[in-house]
Protein backbone atom coordinates (compact mmCIF):
# COMPACT_ATOMS: atom_id res chain seq x y z
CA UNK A 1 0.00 0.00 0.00
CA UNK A 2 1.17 3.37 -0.89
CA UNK A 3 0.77 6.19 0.83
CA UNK A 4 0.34 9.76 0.10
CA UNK A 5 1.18 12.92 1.73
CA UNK A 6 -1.81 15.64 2.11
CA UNK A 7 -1.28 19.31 4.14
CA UNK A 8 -3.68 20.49 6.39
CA UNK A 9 -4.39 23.66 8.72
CA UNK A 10 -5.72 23.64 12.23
CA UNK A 11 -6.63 26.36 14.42
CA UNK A 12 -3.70 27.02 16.77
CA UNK A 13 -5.41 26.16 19.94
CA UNK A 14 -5.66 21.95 18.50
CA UNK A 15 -2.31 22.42 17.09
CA UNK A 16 -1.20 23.01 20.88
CA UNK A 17 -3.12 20.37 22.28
CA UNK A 18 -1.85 18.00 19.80
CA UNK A 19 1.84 19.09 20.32
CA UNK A 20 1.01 18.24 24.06
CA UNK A 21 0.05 14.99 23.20
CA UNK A 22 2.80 14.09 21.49
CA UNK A 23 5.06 15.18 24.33
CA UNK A 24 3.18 13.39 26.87
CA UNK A 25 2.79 9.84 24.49
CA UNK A 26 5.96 9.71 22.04
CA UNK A 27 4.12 9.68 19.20
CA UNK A 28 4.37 11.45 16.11
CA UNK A 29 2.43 13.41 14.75
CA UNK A 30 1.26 11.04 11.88
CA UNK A 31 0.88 8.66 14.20
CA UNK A 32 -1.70 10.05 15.95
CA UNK A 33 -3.83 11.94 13.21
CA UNK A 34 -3.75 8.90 11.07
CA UNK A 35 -5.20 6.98 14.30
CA UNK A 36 -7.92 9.71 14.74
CA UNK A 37 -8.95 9.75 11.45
CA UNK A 38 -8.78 5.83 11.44
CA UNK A 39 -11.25 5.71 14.44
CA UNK A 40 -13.45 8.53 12.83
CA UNK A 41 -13.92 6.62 9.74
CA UNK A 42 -14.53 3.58 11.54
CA UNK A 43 -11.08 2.26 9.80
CA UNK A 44 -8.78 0.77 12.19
CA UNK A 45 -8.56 -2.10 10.45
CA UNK A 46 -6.10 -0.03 7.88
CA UNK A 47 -4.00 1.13 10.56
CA UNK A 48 -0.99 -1.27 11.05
CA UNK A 49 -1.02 -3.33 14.50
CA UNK A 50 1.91 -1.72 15.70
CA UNK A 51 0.39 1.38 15.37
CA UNK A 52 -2.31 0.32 16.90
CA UNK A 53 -0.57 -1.01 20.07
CA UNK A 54 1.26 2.59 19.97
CA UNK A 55 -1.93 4.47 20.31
CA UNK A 56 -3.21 2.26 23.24
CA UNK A 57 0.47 2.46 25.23
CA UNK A 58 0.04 6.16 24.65
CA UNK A 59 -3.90 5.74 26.00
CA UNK A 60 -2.88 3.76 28.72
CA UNK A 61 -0.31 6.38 29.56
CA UNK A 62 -2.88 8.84 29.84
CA UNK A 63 -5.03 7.41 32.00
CA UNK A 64 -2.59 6.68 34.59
CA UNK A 65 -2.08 10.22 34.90
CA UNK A 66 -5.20 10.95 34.92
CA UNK A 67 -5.93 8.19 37.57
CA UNK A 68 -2.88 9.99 39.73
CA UNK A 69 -4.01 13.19 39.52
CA UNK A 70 -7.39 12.05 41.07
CA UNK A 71 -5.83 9.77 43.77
CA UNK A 72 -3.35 13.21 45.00
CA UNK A 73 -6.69 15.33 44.35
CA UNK A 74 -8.43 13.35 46.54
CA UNK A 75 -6.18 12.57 49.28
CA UNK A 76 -5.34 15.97 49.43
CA UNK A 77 -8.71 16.84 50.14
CA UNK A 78 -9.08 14.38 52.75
């Protein structure tokens, strides 16, 4: 399968958030549009299973913070 190369714009604001991502999950940016539009599209079937695994480790990431910021939160307010 060949693949082809298309340019977009985004507003800034996205553009940030996605740059945060990135940071936060090691992936590229490819990696993770291509895995948005694949789950918009209902396509992840196309996207290749180490991508796949990729996004989820990045997920999974996530989450845990998310999950660690809730424990301190809540401790903290105990």
């Amino acid at each position: 399968m060949s693949n082809i190369s298309i340019g977009i714009r985004i507003p800034t604001n996205l553009h940030k958030r996605l740059e945060i991502y990135i940071a936060e999950t090691h992936l590229t940016k490819t990696e993770v549009i291509l895995n948005a539009l694949a789950q918009y599209l209902d396509a992840s079937e196309e996207i290749p299973l180490s991508q796949r695994v990729a996004a989820l480790e990045a997920q999974m990431l996530e989450l845990k913070g998310l999950v660690k910021n809730t424990f301190s939160t809540n401790i903290n307010a105990i």
